[in-house]
Protein backbone atom coordinates (compact mmCIF):
# COMPACT_ATOMS: atom_id res chain seq x y z
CA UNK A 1 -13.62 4.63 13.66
CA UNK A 2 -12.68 1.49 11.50
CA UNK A 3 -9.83 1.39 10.06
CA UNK A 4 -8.42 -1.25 7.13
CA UNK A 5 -4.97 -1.94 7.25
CA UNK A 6 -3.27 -3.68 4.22
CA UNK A 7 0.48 -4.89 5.08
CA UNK A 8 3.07 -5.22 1.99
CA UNK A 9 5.95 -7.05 1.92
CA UNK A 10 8.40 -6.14 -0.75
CA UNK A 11 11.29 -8.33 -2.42
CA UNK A 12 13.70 -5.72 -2.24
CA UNK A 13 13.82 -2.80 -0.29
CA UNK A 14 11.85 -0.10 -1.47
CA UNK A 15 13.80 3.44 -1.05
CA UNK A 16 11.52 6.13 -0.22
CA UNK A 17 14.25 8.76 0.33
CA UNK A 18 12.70 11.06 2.95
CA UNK A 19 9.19 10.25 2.12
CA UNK A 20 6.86 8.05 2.69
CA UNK A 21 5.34 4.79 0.39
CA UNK A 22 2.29 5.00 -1.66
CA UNK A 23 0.19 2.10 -2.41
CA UNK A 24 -1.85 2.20 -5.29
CA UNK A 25 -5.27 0.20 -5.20
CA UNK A 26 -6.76 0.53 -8.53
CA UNK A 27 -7.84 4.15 -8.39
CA UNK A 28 -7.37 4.70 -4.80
CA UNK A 29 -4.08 5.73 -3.43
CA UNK A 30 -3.10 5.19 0.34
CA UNK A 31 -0.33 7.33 1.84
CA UNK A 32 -0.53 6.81 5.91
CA UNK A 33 1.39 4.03 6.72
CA UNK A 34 4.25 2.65 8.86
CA UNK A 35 7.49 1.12 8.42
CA UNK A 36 6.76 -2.84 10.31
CA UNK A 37 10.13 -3.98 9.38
CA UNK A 38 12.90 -4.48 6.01
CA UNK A 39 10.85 -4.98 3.35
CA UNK A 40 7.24 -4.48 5.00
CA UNK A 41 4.87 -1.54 5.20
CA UNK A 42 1.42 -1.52 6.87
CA UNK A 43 -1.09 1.00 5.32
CA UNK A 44 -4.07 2.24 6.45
CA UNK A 45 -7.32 3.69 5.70
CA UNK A 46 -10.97 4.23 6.81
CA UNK A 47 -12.85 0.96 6.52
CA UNK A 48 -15.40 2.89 4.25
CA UNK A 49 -12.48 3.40 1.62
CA UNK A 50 -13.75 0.99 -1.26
CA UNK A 51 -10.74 -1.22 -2.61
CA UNK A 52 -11.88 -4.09 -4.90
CA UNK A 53 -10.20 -7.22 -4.14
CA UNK A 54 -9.06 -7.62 -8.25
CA UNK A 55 -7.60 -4.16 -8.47
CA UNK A 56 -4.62 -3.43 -9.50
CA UNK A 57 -1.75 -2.91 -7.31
CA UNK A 58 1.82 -0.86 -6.96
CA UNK A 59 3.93 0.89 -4.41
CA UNK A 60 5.67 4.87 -5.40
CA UNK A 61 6.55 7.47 -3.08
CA UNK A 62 4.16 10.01 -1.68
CA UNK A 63 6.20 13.23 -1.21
CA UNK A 64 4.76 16.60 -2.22
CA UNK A 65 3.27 16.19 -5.41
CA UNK A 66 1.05 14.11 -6.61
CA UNK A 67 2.10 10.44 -6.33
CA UNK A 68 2.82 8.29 -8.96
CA UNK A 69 3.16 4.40 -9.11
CA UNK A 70 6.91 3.49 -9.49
CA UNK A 71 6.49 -0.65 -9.42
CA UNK A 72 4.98 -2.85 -12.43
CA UNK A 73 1.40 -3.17 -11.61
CA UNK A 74 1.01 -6.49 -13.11
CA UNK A 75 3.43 -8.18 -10.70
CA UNK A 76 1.92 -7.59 -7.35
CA UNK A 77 -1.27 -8.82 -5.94
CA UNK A 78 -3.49 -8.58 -2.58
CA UNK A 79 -4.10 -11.20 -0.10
CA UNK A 80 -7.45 -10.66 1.99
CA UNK A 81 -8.14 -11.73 5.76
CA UNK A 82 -11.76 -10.92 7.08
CA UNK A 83 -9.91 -11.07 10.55
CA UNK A 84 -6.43 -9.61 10.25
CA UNK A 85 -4.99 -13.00 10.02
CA UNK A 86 -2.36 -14.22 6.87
């Protein structure tokens, strides 16, 4: 299976407190991701998942409930690679 992977780097460290980040893509929400290093997250989803490259974007937690954007959405943007490159 495909999978996307979208990798976030953060200005500040971004607590998540015994759960795990959320990145919000415009409507779609991504919750599996890893911990790369301080400050940076890689998400991931199936390649079918459809994320438009102006959406909106913004990091929150994604613990039991339902998750909820926690960072401005008007200050962070995405930066796309066809082949995984930056």
């Amino acid at each position: 299976m495909d999978v996307l992977e979208v990798d976030v780097e953060t200005d500040a460290d971004f607590p998540i407190a015994g759960t795990g980040p959320a990145l919000f893509v415009g409507d779609v929400v991504l919750v599996d991701s890893e911990r790369l290093g301080e400050r940076r997250y890689r998400f991931f989803a199936p390649a079918s998942t459809p994320l438009a490259k102006d959406a909106s974007v913004a990091l929150g937690r994604a613990g039991s409930g339902i998750p909820k954007p926690e960072t401005p959405k008007d200050v962070l943007r995405l930066e796309w690679s066809e082949d995984g490159s930056k």
